[in-house]
Protein backbone atom coordinates (compact mmCIF):
# COMPACT_ATOMS: atom_id res chain seq x y z
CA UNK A 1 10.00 -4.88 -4.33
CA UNK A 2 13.53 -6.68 -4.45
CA UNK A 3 14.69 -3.44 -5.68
CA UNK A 4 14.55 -1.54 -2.43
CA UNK A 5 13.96 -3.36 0.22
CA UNK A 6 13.10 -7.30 0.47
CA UNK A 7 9.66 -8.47 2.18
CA UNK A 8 11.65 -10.65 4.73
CA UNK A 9 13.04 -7.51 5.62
CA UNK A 10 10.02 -5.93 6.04
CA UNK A 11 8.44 -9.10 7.89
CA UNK A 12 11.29 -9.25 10.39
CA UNK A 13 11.03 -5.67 11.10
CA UNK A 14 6.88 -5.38 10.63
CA UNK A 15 6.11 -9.14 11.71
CA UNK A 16 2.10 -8.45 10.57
CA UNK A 17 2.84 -6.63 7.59
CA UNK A 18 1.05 -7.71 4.77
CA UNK A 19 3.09 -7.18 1.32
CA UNK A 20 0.51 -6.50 -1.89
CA UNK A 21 2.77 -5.99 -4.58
CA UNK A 22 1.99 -3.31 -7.24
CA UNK A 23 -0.13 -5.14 -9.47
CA UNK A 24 0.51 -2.21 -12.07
CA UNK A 25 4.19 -2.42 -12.19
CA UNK A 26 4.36 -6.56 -12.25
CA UNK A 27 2.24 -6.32 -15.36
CA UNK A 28 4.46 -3.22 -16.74
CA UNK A 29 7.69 -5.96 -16.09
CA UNK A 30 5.69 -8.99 -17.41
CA UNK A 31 5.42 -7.13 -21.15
CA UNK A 32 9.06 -6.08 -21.05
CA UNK A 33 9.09 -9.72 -22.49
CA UNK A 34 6.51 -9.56 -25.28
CA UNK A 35 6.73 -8.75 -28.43
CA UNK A 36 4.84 -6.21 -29.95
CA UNK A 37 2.61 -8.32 -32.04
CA UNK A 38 1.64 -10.54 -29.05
CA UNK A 39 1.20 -7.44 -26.20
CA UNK A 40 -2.68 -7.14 -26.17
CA UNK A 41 -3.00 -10.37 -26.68
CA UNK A 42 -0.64 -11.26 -23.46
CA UNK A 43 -2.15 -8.44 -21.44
CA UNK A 44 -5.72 -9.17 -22.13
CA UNK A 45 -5.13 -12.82 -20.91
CA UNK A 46 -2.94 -10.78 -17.57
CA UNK A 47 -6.13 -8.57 -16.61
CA UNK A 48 -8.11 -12.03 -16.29
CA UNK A 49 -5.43 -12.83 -13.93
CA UNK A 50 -5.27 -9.66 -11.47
CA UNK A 51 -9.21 -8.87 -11.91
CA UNK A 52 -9.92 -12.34 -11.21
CA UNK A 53 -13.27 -12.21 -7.86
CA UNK A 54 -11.39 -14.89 -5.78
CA UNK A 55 -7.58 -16.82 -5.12
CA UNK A 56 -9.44 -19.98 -6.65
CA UNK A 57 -10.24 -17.84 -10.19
CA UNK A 58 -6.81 -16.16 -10.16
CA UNK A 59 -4.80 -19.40 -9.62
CA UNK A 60 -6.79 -21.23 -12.46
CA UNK A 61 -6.06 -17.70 -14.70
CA UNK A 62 -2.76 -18.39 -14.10
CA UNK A 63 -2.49 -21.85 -14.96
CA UNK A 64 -4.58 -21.08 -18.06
CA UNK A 65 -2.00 -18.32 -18.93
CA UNK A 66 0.94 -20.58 -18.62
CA UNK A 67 -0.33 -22.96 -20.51
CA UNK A 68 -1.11 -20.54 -23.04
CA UNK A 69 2.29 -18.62 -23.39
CA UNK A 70 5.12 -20.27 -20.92
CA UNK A 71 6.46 -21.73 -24.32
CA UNK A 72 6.76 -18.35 -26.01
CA UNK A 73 7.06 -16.14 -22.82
CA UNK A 74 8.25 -18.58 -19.55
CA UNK A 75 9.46 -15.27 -17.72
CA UNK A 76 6.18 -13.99 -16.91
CA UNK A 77 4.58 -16.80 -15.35
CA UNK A 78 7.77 -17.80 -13.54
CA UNK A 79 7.80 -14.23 -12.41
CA UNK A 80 3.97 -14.20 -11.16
CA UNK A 81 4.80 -17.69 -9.49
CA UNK A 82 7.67 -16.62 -7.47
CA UNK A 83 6.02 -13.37 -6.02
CA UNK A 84 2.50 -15.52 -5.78
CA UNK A 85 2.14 -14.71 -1.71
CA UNK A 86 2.70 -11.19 -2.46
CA UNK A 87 0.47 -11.09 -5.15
CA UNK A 88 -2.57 -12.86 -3.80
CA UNK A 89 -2.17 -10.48 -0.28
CA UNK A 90 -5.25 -8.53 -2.49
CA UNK A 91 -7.56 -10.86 -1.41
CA UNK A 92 -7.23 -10.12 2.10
CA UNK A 93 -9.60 -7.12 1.65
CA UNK A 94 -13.08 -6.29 -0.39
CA UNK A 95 -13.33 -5.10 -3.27
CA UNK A 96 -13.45 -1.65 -2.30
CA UNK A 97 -10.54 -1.64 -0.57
CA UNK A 98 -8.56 -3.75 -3.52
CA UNK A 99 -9.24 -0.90 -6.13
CA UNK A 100 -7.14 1.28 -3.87
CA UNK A 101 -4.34 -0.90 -3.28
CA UNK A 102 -3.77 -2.87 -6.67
CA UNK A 103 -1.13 0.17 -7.30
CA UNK A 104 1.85 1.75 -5.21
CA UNK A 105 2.29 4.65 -7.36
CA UNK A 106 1.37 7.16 -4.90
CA UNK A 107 3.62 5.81 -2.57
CA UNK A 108 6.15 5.50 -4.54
CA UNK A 109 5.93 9.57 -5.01
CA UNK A 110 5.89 10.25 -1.79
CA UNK A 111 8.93 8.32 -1.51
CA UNK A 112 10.42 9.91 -3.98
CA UNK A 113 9.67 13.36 -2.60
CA UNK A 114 10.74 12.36 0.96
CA UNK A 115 14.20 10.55 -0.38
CA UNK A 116 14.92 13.89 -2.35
CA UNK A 117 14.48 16.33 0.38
CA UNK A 118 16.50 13.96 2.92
CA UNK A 119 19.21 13.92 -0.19
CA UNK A 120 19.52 18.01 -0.31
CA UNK A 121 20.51 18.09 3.42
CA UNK A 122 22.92 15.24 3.30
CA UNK A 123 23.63 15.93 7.25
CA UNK A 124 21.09 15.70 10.20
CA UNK A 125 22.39 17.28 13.89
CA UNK A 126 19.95 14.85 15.31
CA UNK A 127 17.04 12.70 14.82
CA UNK A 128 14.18 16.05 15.55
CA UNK A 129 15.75 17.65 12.61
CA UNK A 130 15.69 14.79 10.33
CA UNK A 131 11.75 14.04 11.64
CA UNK A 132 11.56 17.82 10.71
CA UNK A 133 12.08 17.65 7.02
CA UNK A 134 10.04 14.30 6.99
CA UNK A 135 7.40 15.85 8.37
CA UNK A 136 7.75 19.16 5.77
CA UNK A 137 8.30 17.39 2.63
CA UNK A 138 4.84 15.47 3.29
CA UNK A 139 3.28 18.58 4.18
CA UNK A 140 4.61 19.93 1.14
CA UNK A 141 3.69 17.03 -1.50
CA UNK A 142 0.49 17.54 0.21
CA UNK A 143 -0.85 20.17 -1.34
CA UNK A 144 -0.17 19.25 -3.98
CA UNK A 145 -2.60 15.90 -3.91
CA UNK A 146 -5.64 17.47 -5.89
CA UNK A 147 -7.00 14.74 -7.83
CA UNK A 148 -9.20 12.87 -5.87
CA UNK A 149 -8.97 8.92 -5.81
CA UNK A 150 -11.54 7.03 -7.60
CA UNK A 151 -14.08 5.22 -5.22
CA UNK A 152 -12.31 6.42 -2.35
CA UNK A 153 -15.73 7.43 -0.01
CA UNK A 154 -16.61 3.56 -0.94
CA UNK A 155 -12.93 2.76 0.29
CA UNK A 156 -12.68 4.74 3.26
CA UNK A 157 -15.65 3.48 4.78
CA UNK A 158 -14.31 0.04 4.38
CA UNK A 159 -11.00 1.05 5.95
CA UNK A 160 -13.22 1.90 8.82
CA UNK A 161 -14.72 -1.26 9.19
CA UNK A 162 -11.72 -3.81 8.54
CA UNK A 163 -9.04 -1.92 10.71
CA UNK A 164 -11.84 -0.53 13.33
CA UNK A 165 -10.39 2.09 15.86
CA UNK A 166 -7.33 2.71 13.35
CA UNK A 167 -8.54 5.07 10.62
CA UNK A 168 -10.46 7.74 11.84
């Protein structure tokens, strides 16, 4: 996240906003640190940490994990520590909802698409024409969204119910 944009950013700008970092990517960073020999070993003892039922479980993963590797690997936990409030945001929602969410990936390409169409006109006359491309380069990336999401009737339907009157 501290790449782009930070979450007191966010926050200040989107007071309510609730930050769930991309549990994908922090365990992608976490075995940057391990060695071969150790990573399904480290990564096993990581997926009791993110696919832990409740805060309670994952905090006591954690601490088991330290305790297991802070003396070979101190980085990760540190790491997992720091970003804890963005971390734990997961638990906010039911399970249907967190199987959708644990990743950023898709909007991180839509990002991407968005940021390289703004790029390619380098110059807006105003703020409708900028909107414009916005609004085409979404269109565009679209169509091309034809793999459907795992569980995501189960999901929806949740949506529905937790932010009633907002997803229709």
């Amino acid at each position: 996240m501290s790449e782009y944009i930070s979450t007191t950013t966010i926050n200040t700008v989107f007071p309510k906003t609730k930050i769930q970092l991309c549990i994908v990517h922090l365990i992608r960073n976490s075995l940057r640190y391990v060695s071969y020999k150790d990573m399904k070993s480290v990564a096993s003892d990581l997926k009791l940490i993110y696919r832990a039922i409740s805060i309670d479980q994952e905090e006591e993963e954690l601490l088991i994990f330290s305790e297991k590797w802070d003396k070979k690997y101190p980085a990760i936990s540190r790491s997992w520590h720091k970003n804890w409030s963005n971390i734990i945001t997961i638990f906010d929602y039911p399970d249907e909802i967190r199987k959708i969410i644990y990743t950023t990936n898709a909007i991180e390409s839509l990002n991407s698409v968005i940021r390289k169409s703004i790029n390619n006109r380098k110059f807006f006359p105003n703020d409708q024409s900028a909107l414009k491309v916005v609004y085409l380069a979404i269109q565009k990336a679209s169509q091309k969204w034809t793999m459907a999401l795992h569980d995501w009737r189960a999901a929806i339907n949740r949506f529905a119910i937790e932010f009633e009157g907002r997803v229709s």
